[in-house]
Protein backbone atom coordinates (compact mmCIF):
# COMPACT_ATOMS: atom_id res chain seq x y z
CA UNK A 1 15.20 0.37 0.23
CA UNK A 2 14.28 3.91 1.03
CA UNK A 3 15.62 5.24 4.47
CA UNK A 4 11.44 6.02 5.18
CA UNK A 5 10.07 4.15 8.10
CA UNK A 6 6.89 2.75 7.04
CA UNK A 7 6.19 2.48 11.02
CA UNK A 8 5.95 6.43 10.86
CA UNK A 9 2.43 6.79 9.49
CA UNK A 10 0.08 3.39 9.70
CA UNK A 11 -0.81 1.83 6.50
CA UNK A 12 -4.19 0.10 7.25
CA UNK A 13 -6.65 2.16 4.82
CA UNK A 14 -5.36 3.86 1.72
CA UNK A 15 -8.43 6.02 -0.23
CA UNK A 16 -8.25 6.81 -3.34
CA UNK A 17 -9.29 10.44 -4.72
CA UNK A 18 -9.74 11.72 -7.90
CA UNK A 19 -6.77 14.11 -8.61
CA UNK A 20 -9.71 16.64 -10.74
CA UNK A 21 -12.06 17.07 -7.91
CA UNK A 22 -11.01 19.56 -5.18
CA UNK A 23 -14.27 18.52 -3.13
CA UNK A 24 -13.54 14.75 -3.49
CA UNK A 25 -9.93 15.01 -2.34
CA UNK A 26 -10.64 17.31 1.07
CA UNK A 27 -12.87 15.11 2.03
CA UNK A 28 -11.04 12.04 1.63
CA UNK A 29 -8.11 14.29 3.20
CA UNK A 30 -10.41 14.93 6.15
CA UNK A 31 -11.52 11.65 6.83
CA UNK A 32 -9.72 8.68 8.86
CA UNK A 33 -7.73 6.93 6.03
CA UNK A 34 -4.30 6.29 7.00
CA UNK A 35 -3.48 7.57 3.65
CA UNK A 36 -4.81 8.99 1.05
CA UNK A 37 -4.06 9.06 -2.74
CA UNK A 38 -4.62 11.55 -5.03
CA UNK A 39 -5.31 10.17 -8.45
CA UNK A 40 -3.43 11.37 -11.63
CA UNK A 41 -3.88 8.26 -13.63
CA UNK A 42 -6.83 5.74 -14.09
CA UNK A 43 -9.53 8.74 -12.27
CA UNK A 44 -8.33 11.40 -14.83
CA UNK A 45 -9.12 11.50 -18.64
CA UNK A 46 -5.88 12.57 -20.66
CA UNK A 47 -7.71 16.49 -21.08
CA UNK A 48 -7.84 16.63 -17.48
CA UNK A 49 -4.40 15.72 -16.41
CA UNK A 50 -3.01 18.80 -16.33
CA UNK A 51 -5.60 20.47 -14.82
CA UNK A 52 -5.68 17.83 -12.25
CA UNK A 53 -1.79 18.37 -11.45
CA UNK A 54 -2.32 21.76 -10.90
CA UNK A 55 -5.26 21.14 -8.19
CA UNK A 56 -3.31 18.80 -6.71
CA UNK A 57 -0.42 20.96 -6.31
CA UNK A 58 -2.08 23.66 -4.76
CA UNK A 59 -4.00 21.50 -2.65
CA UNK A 60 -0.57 20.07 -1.14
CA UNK A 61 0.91 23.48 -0.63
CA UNK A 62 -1.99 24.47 1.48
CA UNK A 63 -1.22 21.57 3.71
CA UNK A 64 1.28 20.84 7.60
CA UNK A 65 4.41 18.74 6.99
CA UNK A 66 2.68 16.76 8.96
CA UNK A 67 -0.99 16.93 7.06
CA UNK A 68 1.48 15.60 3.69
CA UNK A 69 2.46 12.73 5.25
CA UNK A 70 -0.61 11.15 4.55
CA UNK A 71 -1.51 12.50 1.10
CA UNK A 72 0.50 10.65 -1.53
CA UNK A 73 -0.67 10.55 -5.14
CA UNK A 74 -0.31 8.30 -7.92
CA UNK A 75 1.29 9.23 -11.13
CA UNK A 76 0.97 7.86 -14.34
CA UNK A 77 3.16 4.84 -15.80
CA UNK A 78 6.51 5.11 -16.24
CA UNK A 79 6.20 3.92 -20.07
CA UNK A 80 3.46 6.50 -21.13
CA UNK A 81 4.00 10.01 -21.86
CA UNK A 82 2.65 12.28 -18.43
CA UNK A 83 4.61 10.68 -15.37
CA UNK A 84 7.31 13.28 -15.54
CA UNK A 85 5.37 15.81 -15.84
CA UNK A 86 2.91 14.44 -12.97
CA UNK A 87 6.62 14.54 -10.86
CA UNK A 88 7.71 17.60 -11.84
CA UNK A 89 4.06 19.53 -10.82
CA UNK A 90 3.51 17.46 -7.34
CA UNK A 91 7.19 16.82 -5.81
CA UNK A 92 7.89 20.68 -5.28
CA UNK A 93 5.04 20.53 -2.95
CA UNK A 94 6.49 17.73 -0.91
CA UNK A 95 3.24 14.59 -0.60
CA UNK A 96 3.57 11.79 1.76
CA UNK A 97 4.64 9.62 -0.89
CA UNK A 98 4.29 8.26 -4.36
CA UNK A 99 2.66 5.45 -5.78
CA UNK A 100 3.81 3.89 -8.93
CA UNK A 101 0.85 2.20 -11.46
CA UNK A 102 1.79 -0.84 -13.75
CA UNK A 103 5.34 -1.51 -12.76
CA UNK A 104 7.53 -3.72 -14.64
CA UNK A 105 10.03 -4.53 -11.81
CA UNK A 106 12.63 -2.88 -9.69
CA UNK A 107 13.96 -1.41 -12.64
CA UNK A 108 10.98 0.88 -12.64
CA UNK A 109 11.17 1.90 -8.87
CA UNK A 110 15.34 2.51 -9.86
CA UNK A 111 13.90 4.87 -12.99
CA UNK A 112 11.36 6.73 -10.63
CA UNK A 113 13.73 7.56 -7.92
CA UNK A 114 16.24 8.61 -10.65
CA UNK A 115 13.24 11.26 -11.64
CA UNK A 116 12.44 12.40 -8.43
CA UNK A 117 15.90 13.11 -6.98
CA UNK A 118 17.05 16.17 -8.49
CA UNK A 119 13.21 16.96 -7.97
CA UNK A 120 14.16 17.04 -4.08
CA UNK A 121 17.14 18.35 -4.77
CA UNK A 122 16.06 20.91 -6.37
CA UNK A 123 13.09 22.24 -4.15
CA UNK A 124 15.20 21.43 -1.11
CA UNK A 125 14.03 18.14 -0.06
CA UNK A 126 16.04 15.48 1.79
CA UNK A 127 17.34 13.06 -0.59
CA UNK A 128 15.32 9.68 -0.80
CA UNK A 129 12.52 11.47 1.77
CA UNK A 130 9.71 10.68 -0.74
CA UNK A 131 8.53 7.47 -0.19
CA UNK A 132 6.72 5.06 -2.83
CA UNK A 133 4.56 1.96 -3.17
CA UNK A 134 4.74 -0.04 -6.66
CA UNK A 135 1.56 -1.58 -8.15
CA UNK A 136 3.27 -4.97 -9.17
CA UNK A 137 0.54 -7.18 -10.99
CA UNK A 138 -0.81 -5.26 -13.64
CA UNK A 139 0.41 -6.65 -16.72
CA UNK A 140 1.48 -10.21 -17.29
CA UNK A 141 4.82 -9.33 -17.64
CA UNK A 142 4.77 -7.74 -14.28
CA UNK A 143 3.74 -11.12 -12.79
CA UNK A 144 7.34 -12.41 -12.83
CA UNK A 145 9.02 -9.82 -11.19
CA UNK A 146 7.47 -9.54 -8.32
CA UNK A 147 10.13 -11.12 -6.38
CA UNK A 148 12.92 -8.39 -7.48
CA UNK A 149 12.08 -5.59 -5.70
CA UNK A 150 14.22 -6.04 -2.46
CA UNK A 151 16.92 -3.41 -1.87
CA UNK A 152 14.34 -0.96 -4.02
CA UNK A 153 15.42 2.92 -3.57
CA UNK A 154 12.32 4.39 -1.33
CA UNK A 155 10.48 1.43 -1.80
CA UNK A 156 8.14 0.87 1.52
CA UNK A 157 4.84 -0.68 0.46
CA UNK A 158 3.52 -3.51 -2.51
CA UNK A 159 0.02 -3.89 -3.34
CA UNK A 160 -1.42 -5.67 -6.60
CA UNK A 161 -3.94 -5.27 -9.12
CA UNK A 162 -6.73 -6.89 -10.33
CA UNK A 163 -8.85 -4.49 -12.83
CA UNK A 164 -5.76 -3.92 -15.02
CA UNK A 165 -4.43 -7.41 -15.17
CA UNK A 166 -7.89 -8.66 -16.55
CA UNK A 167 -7.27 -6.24 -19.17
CA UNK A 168 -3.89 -7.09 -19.97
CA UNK A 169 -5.05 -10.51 -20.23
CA UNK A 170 -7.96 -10.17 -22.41
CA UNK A 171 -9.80 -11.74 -19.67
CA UNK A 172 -14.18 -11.32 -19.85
CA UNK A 173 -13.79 -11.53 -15.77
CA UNK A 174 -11.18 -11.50 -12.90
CA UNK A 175 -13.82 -13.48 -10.99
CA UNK A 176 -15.18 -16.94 -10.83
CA UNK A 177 -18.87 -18.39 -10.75
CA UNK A 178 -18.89 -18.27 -6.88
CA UNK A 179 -18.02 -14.34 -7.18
CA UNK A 180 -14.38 -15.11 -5.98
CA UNK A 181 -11.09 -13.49 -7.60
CA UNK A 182 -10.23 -16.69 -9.95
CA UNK A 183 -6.68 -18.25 -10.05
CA UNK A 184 -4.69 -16.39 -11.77
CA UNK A 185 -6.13 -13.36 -9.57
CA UNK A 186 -5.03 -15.29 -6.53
CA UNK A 187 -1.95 -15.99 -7.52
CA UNK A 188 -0.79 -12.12 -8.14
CA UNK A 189 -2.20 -12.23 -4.02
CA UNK A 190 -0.04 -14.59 -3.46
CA UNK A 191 3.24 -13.01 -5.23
CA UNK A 192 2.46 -9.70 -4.37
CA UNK A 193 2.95 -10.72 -0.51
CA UNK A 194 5.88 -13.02 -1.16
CA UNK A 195 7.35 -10.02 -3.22
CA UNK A 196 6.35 -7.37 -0.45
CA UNK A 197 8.26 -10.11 2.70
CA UNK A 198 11.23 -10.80 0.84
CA UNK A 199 11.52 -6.89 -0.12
CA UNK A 200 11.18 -6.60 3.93
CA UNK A 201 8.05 -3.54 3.04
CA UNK A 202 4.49 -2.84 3.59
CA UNK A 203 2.02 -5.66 1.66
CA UNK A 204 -1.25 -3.96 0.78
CA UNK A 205 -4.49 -5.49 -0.76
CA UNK A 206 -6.18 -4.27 -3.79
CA UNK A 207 -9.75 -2.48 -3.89
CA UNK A 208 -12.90 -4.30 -3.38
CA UNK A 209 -14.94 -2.43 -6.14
CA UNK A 210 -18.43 -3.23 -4.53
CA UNK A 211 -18.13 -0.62 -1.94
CA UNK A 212 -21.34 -1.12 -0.66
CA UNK A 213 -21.23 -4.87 0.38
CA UNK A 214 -19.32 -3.67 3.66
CA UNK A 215 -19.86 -7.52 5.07
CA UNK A 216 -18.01 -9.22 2.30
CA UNK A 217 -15.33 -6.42 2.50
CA UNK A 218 -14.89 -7.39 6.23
CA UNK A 219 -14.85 -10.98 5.83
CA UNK A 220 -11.89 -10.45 2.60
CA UNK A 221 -9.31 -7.72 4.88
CA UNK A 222 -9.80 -10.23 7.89
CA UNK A 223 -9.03 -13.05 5.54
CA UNK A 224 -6.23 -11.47 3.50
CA UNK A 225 -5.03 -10.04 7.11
CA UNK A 226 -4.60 -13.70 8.70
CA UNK A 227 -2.32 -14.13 5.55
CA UNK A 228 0.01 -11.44 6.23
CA UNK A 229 -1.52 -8.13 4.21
CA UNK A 230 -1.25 -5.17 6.61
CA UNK A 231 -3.58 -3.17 4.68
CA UNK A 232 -5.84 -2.20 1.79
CA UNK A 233 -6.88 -0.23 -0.99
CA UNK A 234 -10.54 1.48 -0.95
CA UNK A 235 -12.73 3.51 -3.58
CA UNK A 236 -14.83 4.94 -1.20
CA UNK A 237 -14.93 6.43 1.93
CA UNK A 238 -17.52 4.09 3.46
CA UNK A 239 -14.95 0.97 3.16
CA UNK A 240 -12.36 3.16 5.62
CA UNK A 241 -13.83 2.56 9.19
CA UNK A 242 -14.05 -1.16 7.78
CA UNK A 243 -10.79 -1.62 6.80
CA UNK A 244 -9.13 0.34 9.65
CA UNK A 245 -10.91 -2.16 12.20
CA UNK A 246 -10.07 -5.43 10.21
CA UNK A 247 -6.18 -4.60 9.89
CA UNK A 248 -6.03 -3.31 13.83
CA UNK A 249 -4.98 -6.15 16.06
CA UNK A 250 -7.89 -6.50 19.05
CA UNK A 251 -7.00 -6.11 22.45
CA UNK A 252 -7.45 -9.96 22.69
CA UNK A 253 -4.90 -10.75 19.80
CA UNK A 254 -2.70 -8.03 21.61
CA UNK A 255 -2.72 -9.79 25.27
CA UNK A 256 -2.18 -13.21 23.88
CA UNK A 257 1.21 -11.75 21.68
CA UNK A 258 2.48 -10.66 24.98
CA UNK A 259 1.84 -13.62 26.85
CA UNK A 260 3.70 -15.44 24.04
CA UNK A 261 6.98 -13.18 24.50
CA UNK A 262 6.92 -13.22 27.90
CA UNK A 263 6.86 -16.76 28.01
CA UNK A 264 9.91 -17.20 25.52
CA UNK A 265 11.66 -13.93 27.36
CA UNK A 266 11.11 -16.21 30.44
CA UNK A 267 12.52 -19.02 29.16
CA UNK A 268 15.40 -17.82 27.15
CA UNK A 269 16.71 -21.28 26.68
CA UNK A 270 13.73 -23.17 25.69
CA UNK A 271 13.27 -23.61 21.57
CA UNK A 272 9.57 -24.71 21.91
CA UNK A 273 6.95 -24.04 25.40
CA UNK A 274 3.93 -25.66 26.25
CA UNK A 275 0.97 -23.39 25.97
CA UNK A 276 -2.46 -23.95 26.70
CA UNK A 277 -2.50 -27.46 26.03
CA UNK A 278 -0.52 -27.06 23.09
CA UNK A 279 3.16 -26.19 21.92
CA UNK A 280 4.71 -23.02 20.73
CA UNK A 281 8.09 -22.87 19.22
CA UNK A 282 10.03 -20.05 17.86
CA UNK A 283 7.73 -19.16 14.44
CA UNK A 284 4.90 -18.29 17.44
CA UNK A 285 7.51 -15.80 18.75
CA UNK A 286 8.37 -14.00 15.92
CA UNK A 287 4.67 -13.56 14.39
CA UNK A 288 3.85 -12.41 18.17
CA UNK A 289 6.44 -10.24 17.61
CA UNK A 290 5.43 -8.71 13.83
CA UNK A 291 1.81 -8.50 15.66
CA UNK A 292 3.31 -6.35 18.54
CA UNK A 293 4.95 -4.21 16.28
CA UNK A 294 1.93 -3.03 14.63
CA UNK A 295 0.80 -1.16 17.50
CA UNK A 296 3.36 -0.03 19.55
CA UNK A 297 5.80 2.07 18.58
């Protein structure tokens, strides 16, 4: 696991930008994403890629240490023919992080921190400083791996994908008659964020690609929230202020969390406490707990 603290910098809202529009990605830089992503792969056509490199390079070196942080960008797979060339154009100018498309397993995260060491190395960057998060459903191969990744080099964040797996399975749809992601789509949910606990990092929710239903975006991050997701991918600037809201814990969510601990930290002996005419036991501490630790520091 990489020695990054995902607490650092939240992880609520990440925003994709297209790596080949300078206008696209300062505004998504100067908007309230927790972090944004500058696109190399799926946004770019193959005669643009270089081009789009370049843009993003000098964007980055016009940036803080602190303004990086936030702007990570996504190279291309790790089994085509442009990720190290995506490396060797954006590491020198030190982003937030990297995110890795269509990964195969661990083994993948292992090859992409053996390509951007002596990148750091060589530019002067600490060691393991660039973080990543691994796209982990993409191809049906991908699908049984997800549960490998713990102990990954930099690793601090998992989120899935929908779009590609559909493709890789020669699927018409990833949805269902009621509009819903259909089983299988559920299921690389479900391993993504049974992947992303046992890895101990960040699980993060795939786009919504209707980014102007803003209701039904709500009602999926609370949902996928309440199941333990701590954030989620957007397309569009418009589904930021949304997603930031539904993965902040409210100030009611907050008070009760502290009441919990303060009970158990009250009663350091007792394995379960009654509670508002019910019972708590020790799972109730610890989720107060993970709850409590997304907002304070």
């Amino acid at each position: 696991m990489t020695d990054i603290q995902p607490t650092r910098i939240r992880m609520r809202s990440w925003l994709f930008a297209p790596g080949d529009s300078v206008k696209k990605m300062a505004k998504a830089a100067e908007g309230d994403a927790d972090i944004v992503i500058f696109d190399l792969e799926d946004a770019v056509v193959e005669s643009g890629k270089e081009g789009a490199r370049a843009s993003i390079a000098e964007f980055l070196s016009g940036k803080s240490e602190d303004e990086r942080a936030r702007l990570w960008v996504r190279i291309n797979p790790l089994d085509g023919p442009w990720a190290a060339d995506d490396l060797a154009a954006v590491i020198p100018t030190r982003p937030g992080g990297i995110m890795l498309p269509k990964s195969r397993g661990r083994h993948d995260v292992e090859e992409l921190d053996r390509l951007i060491t002596p990148l750091e190395d060589e530019n002067g960057i600490a060691t393991g400083s660039t973080p990543v998060i691994a796209l982990v459903t993409e191809t049906a191969a991908a699908m049984f791996t997800t549960g490998d990744y713990g102990g990954a080099p930099r690793l601090a964040a998992m989120t899935w994908g929908a779009e590609d797996l559909a493709d890789s399975l020669g699927a018409q749809s990833n949805k269902d008659f009621e509009g819903d992601f259909a089983f299988t789509y559920k299921l690389a949910r479900s391993l993504c964020l049974l992947g992303a606990a046992a890895a101990e990092v960040v699980p993060v929710e795939t786009i919504d690609t209707n980014f102007r239903d803003l209701q039904a975006l709500r009602k999926r991050a609370i949902e996928v929230r309440r199941q333990g997701y701590r954030g989620m991918l957007a397309i569009h600037p418009a589904q930021v202020p949304v997603i930031n809201e539904a993965f902040t814990p409210s100030d009611e969510e907050v008070a009760e969390a502290r009441e919990i601990v303060d009970l158990f930290e009250a009663n350091p002996g007792a394995g379960t406490i009654g509670w508002k005419g019910g019972m708590l036991d020790r799972p109730h501490l610890s989720r107060a707990r993970q709850l409590l630790a997304q907002v304070e520091d």
